[in-house]
N, C-alpha and C. Protein backbone atom coordinates (compact mmCIF):
# COMPACT_ATOMS: atom_id res chain seq x y z
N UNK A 1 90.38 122.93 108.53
CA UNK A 1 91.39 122.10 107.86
C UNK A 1 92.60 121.92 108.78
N UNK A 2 93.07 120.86 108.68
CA UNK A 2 94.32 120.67 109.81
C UNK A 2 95.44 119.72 109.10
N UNK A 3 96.22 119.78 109.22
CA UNK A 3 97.70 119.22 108.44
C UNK A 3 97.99 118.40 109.49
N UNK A 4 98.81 117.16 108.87
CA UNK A 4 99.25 116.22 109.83
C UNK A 4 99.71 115.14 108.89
N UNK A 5 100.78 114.65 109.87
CA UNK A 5 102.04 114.03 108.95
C UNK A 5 101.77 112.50 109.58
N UNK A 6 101.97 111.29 108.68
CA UNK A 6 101.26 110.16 109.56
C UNK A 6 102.12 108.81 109.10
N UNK A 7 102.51 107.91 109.72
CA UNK A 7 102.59 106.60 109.49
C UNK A 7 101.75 105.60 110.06
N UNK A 8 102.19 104.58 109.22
CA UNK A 8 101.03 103.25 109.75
C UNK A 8 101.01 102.11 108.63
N UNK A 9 100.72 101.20 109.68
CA UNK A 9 101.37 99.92 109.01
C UNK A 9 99.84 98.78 109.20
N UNK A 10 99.56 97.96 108.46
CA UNK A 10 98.39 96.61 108.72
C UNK A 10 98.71 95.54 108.07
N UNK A 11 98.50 94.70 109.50
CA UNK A 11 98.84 93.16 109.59
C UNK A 11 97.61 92.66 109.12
N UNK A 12 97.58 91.61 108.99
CA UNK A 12 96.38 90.70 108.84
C UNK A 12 96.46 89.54 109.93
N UNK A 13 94.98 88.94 110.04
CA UNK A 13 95.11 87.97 111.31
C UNK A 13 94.36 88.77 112.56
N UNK A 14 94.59 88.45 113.96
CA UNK A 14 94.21 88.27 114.90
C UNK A 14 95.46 89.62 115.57
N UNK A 15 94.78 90.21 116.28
CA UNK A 15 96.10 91.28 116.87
C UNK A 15 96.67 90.27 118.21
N UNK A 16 98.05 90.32 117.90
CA UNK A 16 99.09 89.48 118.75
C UNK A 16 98.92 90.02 120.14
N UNK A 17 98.68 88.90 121.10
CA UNK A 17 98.51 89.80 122.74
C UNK A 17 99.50 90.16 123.17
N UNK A 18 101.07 90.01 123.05
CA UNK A 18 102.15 90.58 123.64
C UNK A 18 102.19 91.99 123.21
N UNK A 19 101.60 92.18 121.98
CA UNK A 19 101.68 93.41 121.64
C UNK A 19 100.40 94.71 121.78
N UNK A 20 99.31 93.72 121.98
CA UNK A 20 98.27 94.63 122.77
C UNK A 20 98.79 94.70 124.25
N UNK A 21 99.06 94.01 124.88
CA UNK A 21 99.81 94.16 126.31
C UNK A 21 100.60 95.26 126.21
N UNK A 22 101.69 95.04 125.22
CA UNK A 22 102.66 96.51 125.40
C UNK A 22 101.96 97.55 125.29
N UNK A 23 100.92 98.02 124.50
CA UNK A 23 100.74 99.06 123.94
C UNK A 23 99.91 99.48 125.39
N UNK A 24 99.60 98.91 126.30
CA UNK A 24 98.59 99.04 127.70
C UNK A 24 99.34 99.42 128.48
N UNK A 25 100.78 98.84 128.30
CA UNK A 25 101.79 98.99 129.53
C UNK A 25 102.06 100.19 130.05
N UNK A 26 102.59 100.80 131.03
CA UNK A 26 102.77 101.80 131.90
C UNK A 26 104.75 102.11 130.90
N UNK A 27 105.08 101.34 130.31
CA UNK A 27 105.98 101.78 129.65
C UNK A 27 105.83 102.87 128.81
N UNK A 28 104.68 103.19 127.68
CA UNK A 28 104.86 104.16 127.04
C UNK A 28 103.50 104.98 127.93
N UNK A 29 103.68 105.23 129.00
CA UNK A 29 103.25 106.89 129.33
C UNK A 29 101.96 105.77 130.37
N UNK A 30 101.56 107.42 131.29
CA UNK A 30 100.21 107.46 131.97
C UNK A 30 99.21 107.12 131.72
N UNK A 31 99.08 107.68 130.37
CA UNK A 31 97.85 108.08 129.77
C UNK A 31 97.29 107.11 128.61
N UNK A 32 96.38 106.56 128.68
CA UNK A 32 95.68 104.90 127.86
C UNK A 32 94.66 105.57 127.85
N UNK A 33 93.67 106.10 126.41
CA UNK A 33 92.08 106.09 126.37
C UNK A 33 91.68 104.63 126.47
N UNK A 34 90.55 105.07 127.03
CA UNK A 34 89.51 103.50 127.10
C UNK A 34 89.15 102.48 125.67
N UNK A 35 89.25 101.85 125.46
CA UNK A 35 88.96 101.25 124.21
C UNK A 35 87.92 101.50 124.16
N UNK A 36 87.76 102.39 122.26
CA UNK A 36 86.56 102.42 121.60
C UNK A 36 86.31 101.57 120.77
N UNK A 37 85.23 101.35 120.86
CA UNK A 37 84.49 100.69 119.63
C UNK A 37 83.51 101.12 118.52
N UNK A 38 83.79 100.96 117.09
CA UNK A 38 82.56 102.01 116.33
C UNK A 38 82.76 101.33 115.11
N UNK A 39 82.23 101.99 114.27
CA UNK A 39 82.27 101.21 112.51
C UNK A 39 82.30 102.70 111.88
N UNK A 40 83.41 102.58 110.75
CA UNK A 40 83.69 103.86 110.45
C UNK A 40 83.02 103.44 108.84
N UNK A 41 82.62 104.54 107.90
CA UNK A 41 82.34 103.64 106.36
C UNK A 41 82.86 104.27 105.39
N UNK A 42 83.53 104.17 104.61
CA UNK A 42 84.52 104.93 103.68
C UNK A 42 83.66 104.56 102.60
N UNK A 43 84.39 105.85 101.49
CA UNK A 43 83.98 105.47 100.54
C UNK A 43 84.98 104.96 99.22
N UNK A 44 84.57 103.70 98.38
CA UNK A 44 86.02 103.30 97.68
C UNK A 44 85.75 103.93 96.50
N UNK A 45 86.68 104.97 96.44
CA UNK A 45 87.28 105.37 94.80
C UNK A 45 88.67 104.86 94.44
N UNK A 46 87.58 103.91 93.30
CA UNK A 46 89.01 102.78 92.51
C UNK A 46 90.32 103.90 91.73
N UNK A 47 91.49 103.68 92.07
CA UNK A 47 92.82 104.44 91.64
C UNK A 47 92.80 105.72 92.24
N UNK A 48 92.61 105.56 93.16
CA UNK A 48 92.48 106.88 94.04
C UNK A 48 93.13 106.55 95.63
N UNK A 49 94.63 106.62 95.64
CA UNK A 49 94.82 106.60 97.32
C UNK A 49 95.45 107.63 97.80
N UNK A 50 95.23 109.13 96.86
CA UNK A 50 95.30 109.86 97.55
C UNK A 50 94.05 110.65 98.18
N UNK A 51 92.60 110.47 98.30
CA UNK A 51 91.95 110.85 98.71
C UNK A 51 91.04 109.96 99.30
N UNK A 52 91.00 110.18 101.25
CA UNK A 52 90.18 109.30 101.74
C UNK A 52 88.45 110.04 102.45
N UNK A 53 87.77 109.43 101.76
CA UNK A 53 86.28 109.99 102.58
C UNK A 53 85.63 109.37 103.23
N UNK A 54 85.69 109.75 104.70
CA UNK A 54 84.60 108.34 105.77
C UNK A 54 83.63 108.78 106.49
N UNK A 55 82.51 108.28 106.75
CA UNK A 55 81.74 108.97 107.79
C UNK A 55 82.01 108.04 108.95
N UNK A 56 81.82 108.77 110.29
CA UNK A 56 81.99 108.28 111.35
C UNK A 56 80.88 108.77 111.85
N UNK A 57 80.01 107.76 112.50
CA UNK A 57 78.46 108.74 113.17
C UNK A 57 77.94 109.42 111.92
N UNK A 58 77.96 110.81 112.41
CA UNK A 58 76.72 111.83 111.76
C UNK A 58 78.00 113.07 110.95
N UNK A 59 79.64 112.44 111.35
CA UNK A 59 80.31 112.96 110.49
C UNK A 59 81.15 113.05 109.23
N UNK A 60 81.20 113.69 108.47
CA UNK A 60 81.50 113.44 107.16
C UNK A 60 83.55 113.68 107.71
N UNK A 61 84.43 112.96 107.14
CA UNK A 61 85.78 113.80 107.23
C UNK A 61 85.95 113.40 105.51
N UNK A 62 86.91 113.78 105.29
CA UNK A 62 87.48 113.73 103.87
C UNK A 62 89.24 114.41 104.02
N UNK A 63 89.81 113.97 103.99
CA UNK A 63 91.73 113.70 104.14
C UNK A 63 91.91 113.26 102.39
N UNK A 64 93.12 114.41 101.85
CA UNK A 64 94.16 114.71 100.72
C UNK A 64 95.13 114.59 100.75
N UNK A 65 96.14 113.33 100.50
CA UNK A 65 97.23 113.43 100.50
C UNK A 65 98.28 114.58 99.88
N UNK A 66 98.27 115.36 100.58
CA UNK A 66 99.25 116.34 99.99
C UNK A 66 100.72 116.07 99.44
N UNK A 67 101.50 114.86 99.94
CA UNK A 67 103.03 114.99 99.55
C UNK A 67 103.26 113.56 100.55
N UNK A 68 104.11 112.41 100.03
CA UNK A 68 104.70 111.72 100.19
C UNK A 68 105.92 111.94 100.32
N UNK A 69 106.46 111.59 102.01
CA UNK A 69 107.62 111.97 101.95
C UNK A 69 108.95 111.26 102.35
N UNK A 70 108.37 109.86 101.68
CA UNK A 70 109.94 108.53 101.69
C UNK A 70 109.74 108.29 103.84
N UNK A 71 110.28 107.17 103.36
CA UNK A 71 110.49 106.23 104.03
C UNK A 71 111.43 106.98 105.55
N UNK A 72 110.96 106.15 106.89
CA UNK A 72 111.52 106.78 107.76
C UNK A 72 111.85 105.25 108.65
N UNK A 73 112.89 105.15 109.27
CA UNK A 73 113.25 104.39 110.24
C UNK A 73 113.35 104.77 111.84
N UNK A 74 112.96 104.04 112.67
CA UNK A 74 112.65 103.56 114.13
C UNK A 74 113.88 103.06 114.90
N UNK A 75 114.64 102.53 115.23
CA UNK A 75 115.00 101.56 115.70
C UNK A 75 115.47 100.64 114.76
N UNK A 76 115.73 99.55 115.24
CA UNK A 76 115.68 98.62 114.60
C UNK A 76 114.54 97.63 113.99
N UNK A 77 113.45 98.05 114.44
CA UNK A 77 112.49 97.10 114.11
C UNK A 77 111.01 97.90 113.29
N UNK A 78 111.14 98.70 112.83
CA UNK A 78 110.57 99.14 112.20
C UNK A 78 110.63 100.54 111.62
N UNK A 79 110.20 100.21 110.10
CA UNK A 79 110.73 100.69 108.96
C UNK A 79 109.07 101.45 108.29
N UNK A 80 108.88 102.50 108.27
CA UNK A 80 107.55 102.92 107.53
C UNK A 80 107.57 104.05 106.66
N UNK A 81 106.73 104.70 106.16
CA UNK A 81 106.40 105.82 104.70
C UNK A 81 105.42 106.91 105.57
N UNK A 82 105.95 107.98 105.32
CA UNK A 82 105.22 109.24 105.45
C UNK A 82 104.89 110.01 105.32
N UNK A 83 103.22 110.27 105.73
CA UNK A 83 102.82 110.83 104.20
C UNK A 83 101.50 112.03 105.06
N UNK A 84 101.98 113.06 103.96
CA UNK A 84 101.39 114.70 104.80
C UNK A 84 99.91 114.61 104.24
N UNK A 85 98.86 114.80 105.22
CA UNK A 85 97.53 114.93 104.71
C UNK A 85 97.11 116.04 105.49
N UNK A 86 96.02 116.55 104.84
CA UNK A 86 95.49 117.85 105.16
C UNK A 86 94.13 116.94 105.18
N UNK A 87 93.12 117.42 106.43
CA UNK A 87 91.41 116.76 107.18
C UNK A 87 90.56 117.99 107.00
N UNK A 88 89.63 117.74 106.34
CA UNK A 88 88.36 118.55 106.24
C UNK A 88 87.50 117.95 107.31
N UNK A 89 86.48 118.24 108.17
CA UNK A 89 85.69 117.87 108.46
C UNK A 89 83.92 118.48 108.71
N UNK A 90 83.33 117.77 108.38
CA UNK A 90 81.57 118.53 108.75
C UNK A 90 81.04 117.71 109.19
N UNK A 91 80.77 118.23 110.55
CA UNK A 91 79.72 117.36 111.03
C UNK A 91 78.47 117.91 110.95
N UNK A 92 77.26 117.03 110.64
CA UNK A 92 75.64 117.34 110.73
C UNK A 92 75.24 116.55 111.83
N UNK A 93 74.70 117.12 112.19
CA UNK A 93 74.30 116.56 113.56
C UNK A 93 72.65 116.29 113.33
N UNK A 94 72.54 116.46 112.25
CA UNK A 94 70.44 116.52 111.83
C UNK A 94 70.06 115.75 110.56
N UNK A 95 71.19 115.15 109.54
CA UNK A 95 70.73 114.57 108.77
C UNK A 95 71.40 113.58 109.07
N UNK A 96 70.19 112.01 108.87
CA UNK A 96 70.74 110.72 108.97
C UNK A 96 71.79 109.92 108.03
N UNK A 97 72.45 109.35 108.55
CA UNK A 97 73.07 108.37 107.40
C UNK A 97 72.18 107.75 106.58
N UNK A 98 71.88 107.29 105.01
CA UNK A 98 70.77 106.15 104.92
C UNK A 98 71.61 105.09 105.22
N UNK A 99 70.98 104.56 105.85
CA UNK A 99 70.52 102.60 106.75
C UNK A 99 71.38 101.78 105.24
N UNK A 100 71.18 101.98 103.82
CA UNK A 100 71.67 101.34 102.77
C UNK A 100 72.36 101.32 102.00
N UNK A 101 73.38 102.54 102.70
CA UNK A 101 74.75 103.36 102.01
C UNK A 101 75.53 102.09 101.49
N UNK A 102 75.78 101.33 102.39
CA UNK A 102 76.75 100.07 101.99
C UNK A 102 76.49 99.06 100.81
N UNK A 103 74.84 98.82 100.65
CA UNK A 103 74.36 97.90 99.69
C UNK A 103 74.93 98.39 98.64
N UNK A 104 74.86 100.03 98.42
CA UNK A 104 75.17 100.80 97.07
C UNK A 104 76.75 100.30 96.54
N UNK A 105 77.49 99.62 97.06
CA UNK A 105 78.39 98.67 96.31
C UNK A 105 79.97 99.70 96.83
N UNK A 106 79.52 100.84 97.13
CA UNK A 106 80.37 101.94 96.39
C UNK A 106 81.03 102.71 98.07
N UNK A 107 80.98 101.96 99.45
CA UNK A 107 80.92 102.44 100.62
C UNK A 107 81.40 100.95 101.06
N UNK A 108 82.17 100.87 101.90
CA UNK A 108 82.73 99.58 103.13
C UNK A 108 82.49 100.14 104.55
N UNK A 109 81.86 99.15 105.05
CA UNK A 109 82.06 99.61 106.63
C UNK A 109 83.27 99.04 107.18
N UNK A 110 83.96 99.40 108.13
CA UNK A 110 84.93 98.63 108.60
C UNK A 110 85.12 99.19 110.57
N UNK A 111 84.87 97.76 110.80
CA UNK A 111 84.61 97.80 112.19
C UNK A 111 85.91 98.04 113.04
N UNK A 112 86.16 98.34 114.14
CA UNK A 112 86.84 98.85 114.65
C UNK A 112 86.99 98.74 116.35
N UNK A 113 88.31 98.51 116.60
CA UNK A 113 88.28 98.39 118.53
C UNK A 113 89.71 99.22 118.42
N UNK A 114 89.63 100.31 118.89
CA UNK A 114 90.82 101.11 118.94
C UNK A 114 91.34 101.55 119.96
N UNK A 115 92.57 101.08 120.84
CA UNK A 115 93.33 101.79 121.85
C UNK A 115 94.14 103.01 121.37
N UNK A 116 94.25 103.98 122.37
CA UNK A 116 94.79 105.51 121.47
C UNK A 116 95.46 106.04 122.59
N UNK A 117 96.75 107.03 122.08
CA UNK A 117 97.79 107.34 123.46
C UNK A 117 97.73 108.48 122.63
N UNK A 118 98.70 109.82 123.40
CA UNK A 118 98.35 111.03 122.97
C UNK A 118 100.20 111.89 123.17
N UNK A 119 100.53 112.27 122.94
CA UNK A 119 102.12 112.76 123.07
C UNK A 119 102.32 114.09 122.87
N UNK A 120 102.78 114.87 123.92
CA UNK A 120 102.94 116.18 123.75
C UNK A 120 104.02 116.67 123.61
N UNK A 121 104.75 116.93 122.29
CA UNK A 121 106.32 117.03 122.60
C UNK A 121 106.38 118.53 122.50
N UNK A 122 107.09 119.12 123.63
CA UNK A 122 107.65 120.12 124.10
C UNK A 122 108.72 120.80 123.35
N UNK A 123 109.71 120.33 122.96
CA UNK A 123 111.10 120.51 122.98
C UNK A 123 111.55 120.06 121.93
N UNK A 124 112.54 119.80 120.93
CA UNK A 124 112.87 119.06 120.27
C UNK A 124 113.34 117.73 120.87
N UNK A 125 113.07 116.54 120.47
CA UNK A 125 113.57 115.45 121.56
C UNK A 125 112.81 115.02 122.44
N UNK A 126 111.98 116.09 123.26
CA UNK A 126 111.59 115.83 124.28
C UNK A 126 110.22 115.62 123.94
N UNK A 127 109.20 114.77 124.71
CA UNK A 127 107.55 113.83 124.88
C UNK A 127 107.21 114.11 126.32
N UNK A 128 106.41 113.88 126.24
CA UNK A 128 105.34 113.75 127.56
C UNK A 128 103.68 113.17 127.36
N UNK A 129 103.51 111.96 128.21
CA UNK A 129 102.06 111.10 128.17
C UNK A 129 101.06 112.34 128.52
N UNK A 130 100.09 112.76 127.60
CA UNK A 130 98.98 113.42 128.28
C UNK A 130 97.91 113.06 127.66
N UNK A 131 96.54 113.03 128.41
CA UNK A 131 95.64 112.54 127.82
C UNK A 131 94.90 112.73 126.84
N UNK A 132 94.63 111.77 125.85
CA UNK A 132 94.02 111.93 124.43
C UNK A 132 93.27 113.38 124.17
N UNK A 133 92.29 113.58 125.16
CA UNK A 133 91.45 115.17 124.73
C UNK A 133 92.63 116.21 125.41
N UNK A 134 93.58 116.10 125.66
CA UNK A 134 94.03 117.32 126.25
C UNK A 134 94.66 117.99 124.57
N UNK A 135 93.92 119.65 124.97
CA UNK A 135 94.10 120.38 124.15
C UNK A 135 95.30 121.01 123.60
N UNK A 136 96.46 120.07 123.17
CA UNK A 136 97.44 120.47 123.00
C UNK A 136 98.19 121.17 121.58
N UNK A 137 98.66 122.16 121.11
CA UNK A 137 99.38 122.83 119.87
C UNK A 137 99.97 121.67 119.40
N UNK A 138 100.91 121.06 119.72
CA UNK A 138 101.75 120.05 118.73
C UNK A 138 101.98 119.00 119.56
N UNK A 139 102.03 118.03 118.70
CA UNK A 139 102.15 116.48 119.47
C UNK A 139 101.60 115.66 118.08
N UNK A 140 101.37 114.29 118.94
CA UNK A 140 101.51 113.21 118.17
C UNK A 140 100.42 111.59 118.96
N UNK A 141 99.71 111.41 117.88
CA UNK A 141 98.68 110.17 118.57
C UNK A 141 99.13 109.28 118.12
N UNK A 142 99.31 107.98 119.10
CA UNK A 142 99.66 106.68 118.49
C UNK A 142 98.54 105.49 118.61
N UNK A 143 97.72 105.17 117.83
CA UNK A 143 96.94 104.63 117.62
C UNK A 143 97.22 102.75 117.77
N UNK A 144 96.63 102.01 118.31
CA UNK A 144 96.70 100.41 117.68
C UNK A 144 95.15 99.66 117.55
N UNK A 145 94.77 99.31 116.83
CA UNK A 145 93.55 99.08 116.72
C UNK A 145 92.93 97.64 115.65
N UNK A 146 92.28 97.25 116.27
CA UNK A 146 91.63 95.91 115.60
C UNK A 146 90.77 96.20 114.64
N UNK A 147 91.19 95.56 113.21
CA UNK A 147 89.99 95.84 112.24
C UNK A 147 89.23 94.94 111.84
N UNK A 148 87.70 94.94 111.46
CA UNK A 148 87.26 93.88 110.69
C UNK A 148 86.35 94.34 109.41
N UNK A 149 86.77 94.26 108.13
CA UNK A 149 86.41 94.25 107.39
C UNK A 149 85.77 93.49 106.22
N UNK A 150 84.72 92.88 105.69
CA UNK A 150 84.30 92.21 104.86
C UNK A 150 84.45 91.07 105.91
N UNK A 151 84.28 90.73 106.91
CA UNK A 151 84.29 89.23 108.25
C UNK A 151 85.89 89.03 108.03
N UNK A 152 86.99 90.19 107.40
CA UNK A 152 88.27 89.77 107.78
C UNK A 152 88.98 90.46 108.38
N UNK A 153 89.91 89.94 109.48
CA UNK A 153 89.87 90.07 110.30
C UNK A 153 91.82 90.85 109.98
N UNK A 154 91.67 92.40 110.48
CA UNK A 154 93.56 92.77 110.53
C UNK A 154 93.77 93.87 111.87
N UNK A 155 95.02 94.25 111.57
CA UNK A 155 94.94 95.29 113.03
C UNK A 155 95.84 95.88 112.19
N UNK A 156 95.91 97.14 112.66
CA UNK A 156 96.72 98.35 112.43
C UNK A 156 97.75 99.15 113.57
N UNK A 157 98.82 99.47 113.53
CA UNK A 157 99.60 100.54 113.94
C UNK A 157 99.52 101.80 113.45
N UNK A 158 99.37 103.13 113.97
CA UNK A 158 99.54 104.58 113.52
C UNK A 158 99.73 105.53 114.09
N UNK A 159 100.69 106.16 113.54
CA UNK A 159 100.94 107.50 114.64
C UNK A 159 100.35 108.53 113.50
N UNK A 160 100.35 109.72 114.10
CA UNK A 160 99.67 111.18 113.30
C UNK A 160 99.98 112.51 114.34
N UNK A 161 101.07 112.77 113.58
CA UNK A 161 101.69 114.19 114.13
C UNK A 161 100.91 115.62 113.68
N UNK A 162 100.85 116.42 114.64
CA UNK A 162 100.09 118.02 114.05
C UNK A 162 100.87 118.66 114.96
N UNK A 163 100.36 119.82 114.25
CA UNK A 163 100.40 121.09 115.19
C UNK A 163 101.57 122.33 114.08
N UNK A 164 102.95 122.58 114.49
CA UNK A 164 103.45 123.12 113.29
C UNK A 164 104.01 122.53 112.44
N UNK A 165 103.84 122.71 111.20
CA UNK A 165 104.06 121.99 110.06
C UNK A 165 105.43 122.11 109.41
N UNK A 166 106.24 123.19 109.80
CA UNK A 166 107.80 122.82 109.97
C UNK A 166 108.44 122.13 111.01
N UNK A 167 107.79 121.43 111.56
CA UNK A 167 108.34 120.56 112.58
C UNK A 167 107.71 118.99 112.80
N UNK A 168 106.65 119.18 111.88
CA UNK A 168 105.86 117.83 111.48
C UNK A 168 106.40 116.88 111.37
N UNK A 169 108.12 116.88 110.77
CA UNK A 169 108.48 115.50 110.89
C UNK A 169 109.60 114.95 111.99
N UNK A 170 109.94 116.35 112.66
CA UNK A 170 110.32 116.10 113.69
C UNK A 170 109.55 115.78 114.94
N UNK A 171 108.32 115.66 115.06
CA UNK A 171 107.35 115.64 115.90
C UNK A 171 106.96 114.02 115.98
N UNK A 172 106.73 113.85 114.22
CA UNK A 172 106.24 112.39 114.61
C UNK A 172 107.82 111.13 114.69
N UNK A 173 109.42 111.79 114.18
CA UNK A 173 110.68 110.83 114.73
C UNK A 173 110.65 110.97 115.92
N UNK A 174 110.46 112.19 117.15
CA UNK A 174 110.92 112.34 118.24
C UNK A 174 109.23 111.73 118.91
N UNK A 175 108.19 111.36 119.00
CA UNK A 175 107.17 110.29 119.15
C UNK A 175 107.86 108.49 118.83
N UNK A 176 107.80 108.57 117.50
CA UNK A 176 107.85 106.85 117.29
C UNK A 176 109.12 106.03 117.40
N UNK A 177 110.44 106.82 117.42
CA UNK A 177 111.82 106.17 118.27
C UNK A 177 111.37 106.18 119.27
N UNK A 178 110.70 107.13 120.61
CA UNK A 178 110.64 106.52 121.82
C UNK A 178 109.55 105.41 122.16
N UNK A 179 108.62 105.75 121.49
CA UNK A 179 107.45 104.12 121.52
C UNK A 179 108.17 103.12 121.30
N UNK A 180 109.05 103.17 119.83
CA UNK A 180 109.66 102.16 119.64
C UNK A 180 110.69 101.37 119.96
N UNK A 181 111.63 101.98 121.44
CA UNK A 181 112.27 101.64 122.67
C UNK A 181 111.86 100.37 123.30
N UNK A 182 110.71 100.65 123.51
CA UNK A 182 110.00 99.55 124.96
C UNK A 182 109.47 98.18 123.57
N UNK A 183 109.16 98.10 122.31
CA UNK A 183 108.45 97.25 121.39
C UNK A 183 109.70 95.96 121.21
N UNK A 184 108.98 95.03 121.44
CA UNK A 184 109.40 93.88 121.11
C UNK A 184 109.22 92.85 120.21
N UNK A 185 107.95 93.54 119.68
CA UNK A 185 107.02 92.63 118.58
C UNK A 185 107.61 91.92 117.15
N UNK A 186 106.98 91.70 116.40
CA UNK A 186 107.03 91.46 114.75
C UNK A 186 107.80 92.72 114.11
N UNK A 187 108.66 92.97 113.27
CA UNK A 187 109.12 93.97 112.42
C UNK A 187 107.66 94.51 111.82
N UNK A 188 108.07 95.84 111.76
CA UNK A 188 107.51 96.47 110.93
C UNK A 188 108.18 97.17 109.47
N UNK A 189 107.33 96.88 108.37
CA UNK A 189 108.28 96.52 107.53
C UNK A 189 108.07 97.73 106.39
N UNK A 190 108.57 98.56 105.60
CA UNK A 190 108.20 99.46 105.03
C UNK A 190 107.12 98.88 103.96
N UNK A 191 107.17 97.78 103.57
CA UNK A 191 105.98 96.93 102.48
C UNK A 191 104.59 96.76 103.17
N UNK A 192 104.49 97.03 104.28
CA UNK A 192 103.46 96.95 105.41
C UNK A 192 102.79 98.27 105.86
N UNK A 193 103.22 99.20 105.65
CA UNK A 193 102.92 100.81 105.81
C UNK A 193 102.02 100.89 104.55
N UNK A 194 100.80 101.67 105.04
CA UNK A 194 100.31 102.08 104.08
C UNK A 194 98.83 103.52 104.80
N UNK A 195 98.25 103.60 103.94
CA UNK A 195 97.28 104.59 104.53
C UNK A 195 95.79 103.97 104.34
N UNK A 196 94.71 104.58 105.18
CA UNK A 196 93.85 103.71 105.03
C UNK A 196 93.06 103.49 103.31
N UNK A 197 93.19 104.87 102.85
CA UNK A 197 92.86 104.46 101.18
C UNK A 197 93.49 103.53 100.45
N UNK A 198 95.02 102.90 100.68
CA UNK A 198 95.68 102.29 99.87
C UNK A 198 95.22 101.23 100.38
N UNK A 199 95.02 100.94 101.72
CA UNK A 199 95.00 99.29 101.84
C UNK A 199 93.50 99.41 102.04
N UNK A 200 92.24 100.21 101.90
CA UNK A 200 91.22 99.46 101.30
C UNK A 200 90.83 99.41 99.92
N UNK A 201 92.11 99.92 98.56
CA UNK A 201 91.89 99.82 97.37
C UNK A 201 91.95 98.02 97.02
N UNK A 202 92.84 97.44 98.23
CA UNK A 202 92.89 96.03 98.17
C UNK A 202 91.75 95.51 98.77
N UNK A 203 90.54 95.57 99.15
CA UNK A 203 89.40 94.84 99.82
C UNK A 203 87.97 95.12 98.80
């Protein structure tokens, strides 16, 4: 089980190239994973956005919103909600997905092209670019990623802070003010933040 404090926001549309450009740029850090590509498949429980369950591959995760904790500001240009979840995960590595999980009405796949940066903050205040698998105690991932769901088409922003959990929310302000330095994009708007259960209770 692992705790982690998270914002994130989804647009709809086509992801804007000035802002996939930034997120590539040598401005926020060294370190760029390679773009992945995969289809993750959740499962929708109607009035339920505090509990999300997805398989990815051959793994099961399941994330509990533990505590909503109001609204946090950036900069000037973006405004988001943050919210503490605790991740179960099991992976089987020997039993298949069935091939017809999705027909069952009750499962969405939702496709996925995800660029991912990785942040190791040291200090209070202080960050450093290191790469996505590096095995670090506390830090913070900032995610941007293209979605397609039901042939429609949105992208997402997200950061997700861990490591100690009295410092969880200092981990992910002292991460997303400095990303949010070099951003020039569209506002991000606190009506736009959401988690992935809430905004697929709308699809």
């Amino acid at each position: 089980m692992r705790a982690s404090l998270e914002m994130r926001w989804f647009c709809s549309g086509a992801l804007p190239k000035p802002i996939a450009q930034w997120f590539g740029s040598d401005s926020l850090g060294g370190y760029l994973a390679p773009l992945e590509e995969r289809e993750d498949i959740y499962l929708l429980v109607p009035s339920c956005d505090y509990l999300g369950v997805k398989l990815r591959g051959k793994t099961l995760e399941v994330k509990w919103r533990q505590a909503e904790l109001g609204a946090l500001r950036c900069g000037n240009r973006w405004e988001g909600k943050t919210e503490k979840w605790l991740k179960w995960v099991c992976a089987d590595t020997i039993a298949p997905v069935p091939a017809n999980i999705i027909a069952t009405g009750k499962w969405v796949g939702v496709k996925k092209k995800r660029s991912q940066r990785l942040y190791q903050v040291t200090s209070p205040g202080s960050l450093m670019s290191v790469p996505v698998e590096a095995p670090i105690p506390q830090g913070c991932s900032v995610e941007l990623t293209q979605l397609n769901v039901n042939g429609s088409g949105w992208w997402t922003l997200g950061f997700e802070a861990f490591g100690y959990e009295s410092t969880l929310t200092e981990t992910l302000q002292t991460v997303a003010n400095w990303v949010s330095k070099s951003y020039h994009g569209q506002k991000f708007k606190v009506e736009d933040a959401s988690s992935y259960p809430s905004w697929l209770a709308g699809k």
